[in-house]
N, C-alpha and C. Protein backbone atom coordinates (compact mmCIF):
# COMPACT_ATOMS: atom_id res chain seq x y z
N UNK A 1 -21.70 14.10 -17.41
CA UNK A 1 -20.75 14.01 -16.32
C UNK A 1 -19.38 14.42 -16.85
N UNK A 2 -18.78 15.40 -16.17
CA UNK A 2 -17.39 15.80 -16.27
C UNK A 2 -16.46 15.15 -15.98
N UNK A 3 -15.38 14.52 -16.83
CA UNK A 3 -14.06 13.76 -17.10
C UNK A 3 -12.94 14.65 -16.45
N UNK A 4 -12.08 13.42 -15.30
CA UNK A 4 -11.14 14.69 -15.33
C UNK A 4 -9.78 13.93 -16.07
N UNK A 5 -8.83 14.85 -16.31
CA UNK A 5 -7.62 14.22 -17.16
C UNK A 5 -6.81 14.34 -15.71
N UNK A 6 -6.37 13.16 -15.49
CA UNK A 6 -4.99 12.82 -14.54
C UNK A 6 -4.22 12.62 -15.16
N UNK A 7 -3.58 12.70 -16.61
CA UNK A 7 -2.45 12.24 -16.76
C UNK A 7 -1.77 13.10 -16.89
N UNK A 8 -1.51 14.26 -16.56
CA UNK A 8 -0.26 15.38 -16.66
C UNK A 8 0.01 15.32 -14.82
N UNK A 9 1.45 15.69 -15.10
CA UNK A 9 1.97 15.17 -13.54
C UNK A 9 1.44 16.03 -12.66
N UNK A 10 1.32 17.52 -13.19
CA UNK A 10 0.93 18.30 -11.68
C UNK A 10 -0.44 18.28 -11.51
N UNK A 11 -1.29 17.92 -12.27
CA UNK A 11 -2.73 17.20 -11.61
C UNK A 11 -2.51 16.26 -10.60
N UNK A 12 -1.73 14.93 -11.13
CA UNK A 12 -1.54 13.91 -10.27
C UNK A 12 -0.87 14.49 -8.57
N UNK A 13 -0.21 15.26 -9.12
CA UNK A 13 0.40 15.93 -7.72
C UNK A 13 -0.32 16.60 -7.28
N UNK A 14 -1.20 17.35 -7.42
CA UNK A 14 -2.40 18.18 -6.35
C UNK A 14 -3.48 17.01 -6.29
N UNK A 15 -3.43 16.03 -6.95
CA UNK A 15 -5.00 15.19 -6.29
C UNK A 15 -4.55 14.13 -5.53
N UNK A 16 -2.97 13.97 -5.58
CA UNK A 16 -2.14 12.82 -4.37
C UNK A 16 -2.56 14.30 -3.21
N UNK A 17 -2.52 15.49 -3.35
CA UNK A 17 -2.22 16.36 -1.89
C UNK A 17 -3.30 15.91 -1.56
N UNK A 18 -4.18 16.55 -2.41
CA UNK A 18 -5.33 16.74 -2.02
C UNK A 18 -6.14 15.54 -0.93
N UNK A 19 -5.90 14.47 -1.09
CA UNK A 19 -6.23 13.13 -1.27
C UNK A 19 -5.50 12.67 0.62
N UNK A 20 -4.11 13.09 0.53
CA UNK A 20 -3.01 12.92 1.67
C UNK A 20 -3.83 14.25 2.30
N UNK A 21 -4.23 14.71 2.36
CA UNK A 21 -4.58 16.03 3.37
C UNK A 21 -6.24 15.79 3.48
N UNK A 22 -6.93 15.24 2.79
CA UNK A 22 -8.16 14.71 3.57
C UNK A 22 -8.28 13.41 4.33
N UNK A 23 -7.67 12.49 3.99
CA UNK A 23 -7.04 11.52 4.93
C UNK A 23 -6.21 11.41 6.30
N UNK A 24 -5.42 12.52 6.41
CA UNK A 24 -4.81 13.24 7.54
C UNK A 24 -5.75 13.70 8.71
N UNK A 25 -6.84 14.33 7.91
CA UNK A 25 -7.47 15.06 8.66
C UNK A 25 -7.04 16.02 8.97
N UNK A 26 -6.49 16.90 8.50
CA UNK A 26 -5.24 18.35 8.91
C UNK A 26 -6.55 19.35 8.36
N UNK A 27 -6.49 20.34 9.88
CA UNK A 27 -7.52 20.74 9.49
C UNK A 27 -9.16 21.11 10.28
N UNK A 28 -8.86 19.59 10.91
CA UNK A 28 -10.34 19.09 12.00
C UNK A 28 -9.94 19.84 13.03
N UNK A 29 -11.26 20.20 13.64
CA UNK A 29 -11.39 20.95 14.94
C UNK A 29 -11.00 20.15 16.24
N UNK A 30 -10.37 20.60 17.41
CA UNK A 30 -9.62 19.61 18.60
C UNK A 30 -10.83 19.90 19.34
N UNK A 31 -10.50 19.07 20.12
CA UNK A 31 -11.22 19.35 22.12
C UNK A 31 -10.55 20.83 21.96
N UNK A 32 -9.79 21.46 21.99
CA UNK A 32 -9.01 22.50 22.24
C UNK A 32 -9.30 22.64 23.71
N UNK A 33 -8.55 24.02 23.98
CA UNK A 33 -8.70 24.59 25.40
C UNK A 33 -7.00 24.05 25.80
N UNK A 34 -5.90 24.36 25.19
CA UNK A 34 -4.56 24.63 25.16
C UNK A 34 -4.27 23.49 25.84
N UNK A 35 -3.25 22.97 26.55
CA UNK A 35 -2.83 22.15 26.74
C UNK A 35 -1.14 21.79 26.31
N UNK A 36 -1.42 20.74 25.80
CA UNK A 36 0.42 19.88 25.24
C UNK A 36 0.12 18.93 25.12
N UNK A 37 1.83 18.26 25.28
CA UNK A 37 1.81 16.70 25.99
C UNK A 37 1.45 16.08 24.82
N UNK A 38 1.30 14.86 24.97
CA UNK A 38 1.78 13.79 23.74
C UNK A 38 0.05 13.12 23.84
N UNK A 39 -1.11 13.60 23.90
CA UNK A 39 -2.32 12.89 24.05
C UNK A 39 -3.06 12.98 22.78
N UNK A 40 -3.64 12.79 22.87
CA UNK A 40 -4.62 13.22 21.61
C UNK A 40 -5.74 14.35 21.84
N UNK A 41 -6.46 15.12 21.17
CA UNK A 41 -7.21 16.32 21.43
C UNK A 41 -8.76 16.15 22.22
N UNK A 42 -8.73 14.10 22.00
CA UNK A 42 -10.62 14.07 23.04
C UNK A 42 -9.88 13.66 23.88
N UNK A 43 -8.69 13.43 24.66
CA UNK A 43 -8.06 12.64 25.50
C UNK A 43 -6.77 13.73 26.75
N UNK A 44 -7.10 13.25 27.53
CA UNK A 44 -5.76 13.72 28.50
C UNK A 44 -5.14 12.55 29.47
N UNK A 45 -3.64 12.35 29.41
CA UNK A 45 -3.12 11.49 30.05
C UNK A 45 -2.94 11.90 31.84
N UNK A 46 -2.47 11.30 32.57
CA UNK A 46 -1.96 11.65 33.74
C UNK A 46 -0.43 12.12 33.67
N UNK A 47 0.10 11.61 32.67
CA UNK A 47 1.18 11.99 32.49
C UNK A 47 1.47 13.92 32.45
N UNK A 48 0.47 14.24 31.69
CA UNK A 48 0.14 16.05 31.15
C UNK A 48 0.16 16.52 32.65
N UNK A 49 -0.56 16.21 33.48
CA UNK A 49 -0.99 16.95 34.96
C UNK A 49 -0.36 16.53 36.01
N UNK A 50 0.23 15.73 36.16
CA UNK A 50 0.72 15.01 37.42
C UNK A 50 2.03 16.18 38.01
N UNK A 51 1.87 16.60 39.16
CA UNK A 51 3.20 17.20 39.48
C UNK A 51 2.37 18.63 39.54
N UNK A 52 1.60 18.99 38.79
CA UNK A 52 0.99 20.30 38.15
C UNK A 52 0.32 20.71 39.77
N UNK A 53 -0.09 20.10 40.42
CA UNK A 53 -0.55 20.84 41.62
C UNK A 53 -2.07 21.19 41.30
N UNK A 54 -2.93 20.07 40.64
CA UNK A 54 -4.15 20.29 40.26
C UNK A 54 -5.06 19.53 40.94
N UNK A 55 -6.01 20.21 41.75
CA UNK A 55 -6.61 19.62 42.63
C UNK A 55 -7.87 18.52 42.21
N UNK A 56 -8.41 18.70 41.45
CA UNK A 56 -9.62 17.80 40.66
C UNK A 56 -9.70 17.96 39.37
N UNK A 57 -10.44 16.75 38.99
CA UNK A 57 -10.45 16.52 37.68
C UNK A 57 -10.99 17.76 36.93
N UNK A 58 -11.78 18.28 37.66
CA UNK A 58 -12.49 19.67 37.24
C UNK A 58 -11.24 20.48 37.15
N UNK A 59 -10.37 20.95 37.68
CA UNK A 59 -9.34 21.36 37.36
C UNK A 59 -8.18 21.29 36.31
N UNK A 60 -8.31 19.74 35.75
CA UNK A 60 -7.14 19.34 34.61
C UNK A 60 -8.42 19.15 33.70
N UNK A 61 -9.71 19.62 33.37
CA UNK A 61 -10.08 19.49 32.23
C UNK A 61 -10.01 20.84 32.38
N UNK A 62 -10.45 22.05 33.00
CA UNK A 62 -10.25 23.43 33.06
C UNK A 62 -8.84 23.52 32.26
N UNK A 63 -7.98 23.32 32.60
CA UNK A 63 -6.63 23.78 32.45
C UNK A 63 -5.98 23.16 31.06
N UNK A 64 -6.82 21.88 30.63
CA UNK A 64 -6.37 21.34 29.55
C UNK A 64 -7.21 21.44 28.40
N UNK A 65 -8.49 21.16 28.54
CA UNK A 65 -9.40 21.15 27.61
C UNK A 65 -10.68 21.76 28.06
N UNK A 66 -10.29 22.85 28.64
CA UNK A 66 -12.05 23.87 28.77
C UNK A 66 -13.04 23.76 27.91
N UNK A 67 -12.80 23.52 26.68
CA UNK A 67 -13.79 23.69 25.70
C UNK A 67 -15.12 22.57 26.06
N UNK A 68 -14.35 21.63 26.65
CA UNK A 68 -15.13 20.76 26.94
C UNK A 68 -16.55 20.74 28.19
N UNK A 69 -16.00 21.66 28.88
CA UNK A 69 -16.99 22.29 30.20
C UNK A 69 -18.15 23.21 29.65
N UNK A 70 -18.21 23.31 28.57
CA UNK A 70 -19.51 24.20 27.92
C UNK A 70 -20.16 23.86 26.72
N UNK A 71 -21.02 24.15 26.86
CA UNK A 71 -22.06 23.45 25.95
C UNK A 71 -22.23 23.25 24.72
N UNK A 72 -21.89 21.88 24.00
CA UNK A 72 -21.21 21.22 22.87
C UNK A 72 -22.18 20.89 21.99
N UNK A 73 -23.54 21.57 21.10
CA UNK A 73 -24.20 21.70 20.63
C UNK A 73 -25.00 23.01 20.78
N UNK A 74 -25.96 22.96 19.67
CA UNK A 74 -26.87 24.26 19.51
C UNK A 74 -27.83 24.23 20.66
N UNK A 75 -28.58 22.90 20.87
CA UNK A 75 -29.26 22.81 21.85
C UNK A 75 -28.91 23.30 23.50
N UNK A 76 -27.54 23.44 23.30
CA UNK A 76 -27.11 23.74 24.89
C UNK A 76 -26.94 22.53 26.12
N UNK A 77 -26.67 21.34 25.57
CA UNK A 77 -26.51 20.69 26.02
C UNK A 77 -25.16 20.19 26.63
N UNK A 78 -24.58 20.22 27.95
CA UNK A 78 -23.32 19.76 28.67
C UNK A 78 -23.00 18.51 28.56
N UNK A 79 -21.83 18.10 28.30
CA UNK A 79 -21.48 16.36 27.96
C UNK A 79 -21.57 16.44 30.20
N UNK A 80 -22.23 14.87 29.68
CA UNK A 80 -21.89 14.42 31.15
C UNK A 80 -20.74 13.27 31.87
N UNK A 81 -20.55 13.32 32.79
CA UNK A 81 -19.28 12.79 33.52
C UNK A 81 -20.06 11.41 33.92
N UNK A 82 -18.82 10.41 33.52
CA UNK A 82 -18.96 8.87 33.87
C UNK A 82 -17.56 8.40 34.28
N UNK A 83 -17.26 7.92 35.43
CA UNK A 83 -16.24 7.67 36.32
C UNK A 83 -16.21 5.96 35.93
N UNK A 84 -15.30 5.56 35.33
CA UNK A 84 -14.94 4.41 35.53
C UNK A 84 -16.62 3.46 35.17
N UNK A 85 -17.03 3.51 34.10
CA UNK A 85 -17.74 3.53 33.44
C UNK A 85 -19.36 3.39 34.12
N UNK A 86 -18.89 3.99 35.01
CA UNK A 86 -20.27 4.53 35.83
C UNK A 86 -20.95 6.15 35.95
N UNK A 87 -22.24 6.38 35.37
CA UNK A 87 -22.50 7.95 35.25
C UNK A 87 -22.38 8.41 36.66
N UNK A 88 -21.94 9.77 36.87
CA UNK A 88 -21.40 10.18 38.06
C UNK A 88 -22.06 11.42 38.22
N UNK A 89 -22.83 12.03 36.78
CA UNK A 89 -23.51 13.68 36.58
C UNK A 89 -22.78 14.28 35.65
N UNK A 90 -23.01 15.90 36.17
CA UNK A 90 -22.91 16.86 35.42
C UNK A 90 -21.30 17.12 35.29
N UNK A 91 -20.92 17.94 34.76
CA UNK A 91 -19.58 18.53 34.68
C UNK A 91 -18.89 19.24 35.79
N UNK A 92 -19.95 19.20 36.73
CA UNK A 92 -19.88 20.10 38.11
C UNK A 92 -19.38 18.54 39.18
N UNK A 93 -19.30 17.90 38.75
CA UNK A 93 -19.51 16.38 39.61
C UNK A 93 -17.71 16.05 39.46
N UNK A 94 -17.19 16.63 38.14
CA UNK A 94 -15.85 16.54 38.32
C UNK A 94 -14.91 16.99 39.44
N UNK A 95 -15.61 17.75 39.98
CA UNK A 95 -14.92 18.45 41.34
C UNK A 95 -14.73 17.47 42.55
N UNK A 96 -15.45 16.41 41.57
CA UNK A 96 -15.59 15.45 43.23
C UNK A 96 -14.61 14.65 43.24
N UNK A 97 -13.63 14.22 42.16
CA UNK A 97 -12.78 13.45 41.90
C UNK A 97 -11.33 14.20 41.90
N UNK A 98 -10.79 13.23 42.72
CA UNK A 98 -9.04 14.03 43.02
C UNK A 98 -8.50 13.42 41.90
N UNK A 99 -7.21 14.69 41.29
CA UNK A 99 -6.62 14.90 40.37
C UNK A 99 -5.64 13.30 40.49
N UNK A 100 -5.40 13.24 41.96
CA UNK A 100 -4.31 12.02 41.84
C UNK A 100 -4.67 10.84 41.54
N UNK A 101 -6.25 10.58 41.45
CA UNK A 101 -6.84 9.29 41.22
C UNK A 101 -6.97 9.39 39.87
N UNK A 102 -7.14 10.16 38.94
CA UNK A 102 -6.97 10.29 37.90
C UNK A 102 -6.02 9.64 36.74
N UNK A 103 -6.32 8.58 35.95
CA UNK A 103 -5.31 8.02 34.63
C UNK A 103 -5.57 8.89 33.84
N UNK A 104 -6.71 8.92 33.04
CA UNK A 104 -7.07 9.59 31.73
C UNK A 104 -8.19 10.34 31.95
N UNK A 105 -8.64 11.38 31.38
CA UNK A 105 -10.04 11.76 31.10
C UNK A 105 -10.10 11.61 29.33
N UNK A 106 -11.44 11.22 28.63
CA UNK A 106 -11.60 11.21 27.20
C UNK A 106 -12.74 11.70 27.05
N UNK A 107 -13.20 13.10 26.21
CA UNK A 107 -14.26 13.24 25.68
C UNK A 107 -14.69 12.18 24.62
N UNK A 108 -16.10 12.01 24.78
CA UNK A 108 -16.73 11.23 23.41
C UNK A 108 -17.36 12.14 23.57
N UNK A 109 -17.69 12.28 21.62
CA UNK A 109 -18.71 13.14 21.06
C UNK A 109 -19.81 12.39 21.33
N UNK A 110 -21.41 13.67 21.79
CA UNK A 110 -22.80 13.66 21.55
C UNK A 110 -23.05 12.35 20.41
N UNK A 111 -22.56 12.49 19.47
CA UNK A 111 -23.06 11.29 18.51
C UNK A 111 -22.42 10.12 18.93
N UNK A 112 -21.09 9.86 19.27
CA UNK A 112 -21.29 8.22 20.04
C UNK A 112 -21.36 8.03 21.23
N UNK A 113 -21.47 9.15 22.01
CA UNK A 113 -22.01 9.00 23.90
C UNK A 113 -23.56 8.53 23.51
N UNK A 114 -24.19 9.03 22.64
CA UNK A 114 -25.43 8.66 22.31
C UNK A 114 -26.23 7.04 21.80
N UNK A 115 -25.01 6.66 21.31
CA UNK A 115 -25.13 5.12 21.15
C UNK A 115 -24.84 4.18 22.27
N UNK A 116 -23.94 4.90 23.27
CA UNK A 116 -23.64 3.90 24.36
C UNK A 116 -24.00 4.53 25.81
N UNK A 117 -25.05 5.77 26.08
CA UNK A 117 -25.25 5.93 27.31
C UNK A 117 -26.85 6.34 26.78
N UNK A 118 -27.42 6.87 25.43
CA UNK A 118 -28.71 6.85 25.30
C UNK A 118 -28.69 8.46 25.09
N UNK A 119 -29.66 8.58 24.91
CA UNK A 119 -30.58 10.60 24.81
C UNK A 119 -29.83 11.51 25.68
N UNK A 120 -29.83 11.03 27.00
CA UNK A 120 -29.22 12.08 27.74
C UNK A 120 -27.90 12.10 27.57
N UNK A 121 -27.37 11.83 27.04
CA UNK A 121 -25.61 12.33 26.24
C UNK A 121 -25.62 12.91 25.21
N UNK A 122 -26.63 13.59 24.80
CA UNK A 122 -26.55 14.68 23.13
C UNK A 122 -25.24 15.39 23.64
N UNK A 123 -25.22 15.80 25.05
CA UNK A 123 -24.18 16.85 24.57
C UNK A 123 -22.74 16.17 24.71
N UNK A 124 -22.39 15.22 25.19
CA UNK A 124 -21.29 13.93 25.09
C UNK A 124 -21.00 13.16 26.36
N UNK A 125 -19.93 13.01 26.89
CA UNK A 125 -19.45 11.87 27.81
C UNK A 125 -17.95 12.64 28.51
N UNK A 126 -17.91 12.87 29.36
CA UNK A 126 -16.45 13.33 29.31
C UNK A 126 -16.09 11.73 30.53
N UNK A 127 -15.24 10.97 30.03
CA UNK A 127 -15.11 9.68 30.86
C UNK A 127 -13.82 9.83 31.49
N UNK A 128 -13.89 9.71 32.59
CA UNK A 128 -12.54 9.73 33.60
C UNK A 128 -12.59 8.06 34.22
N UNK A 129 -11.31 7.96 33.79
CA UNK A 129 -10.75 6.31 34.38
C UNK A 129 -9.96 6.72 35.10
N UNK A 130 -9.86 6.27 36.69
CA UNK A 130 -9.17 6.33 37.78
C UNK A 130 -8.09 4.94 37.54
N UNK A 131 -6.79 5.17 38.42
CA UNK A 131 -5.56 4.33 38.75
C UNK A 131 -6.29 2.77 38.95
């Protein structure tokens, strides 16, 4: 097994980076699909859309986080929509919900939609909590 020497300073200083930049997470892939606003990348506030003139939720995940409307594994599997912690369907079911009833939408990933809704969430959860 290979020894490493930390005691010269600019080791110590690239394995503090190193160390601060895998902890950060700088780097990890977002929800993407452009956006702003002060949310986090599985998350959208009401705050981001309100005023925006967006008619359904299908609309402020379009406009904020598209990535999320297509299929989020190899298998081809669509995360499905749960309204106020009730399953509601497909990603097509977002259309049914007005933008103004809308607080948050949050993707959960396939791997923990899968612990808390079962098999049919491989491809995730996109959860919208209404006012």
């Amino acid at each position: 097994m290979r020894s490493w020497n930390v005691s010269s300073p600019r080791r110590r200083v690239g394995l503090t980076l190193a160390l601060l930049f895998a902890i950060s997470g700088a780097g990890c892939a977002t929800g993407g699909g452009g956006g702003g606003g002060s949310s986090s990348a599985g998350m959208i506030v009401r705050t981001q859309f309100e005023g925006q003139g967006l008619g359904t939720a299908y609309d402020v995940v379009s406009r904020f986080r598209s990535s999320w409307l297509r299929p989020r594994n190899r298998q081809g599997d669509l995360p499905i929509v749960v309204l106020d912690s009730v399953r509601l369907g497909d990603v097509e079911s977002l259309r049914t919900v007005r933008a103004t009833d809308v607080e948050s939408i949050e993707y959960i990933s396939g791997t923990q939609a899968t612990t808390v809704y079962g098999t049919g969430a491989m491809g995730g959860v996109i959860h919208v909590v209404t006012r």
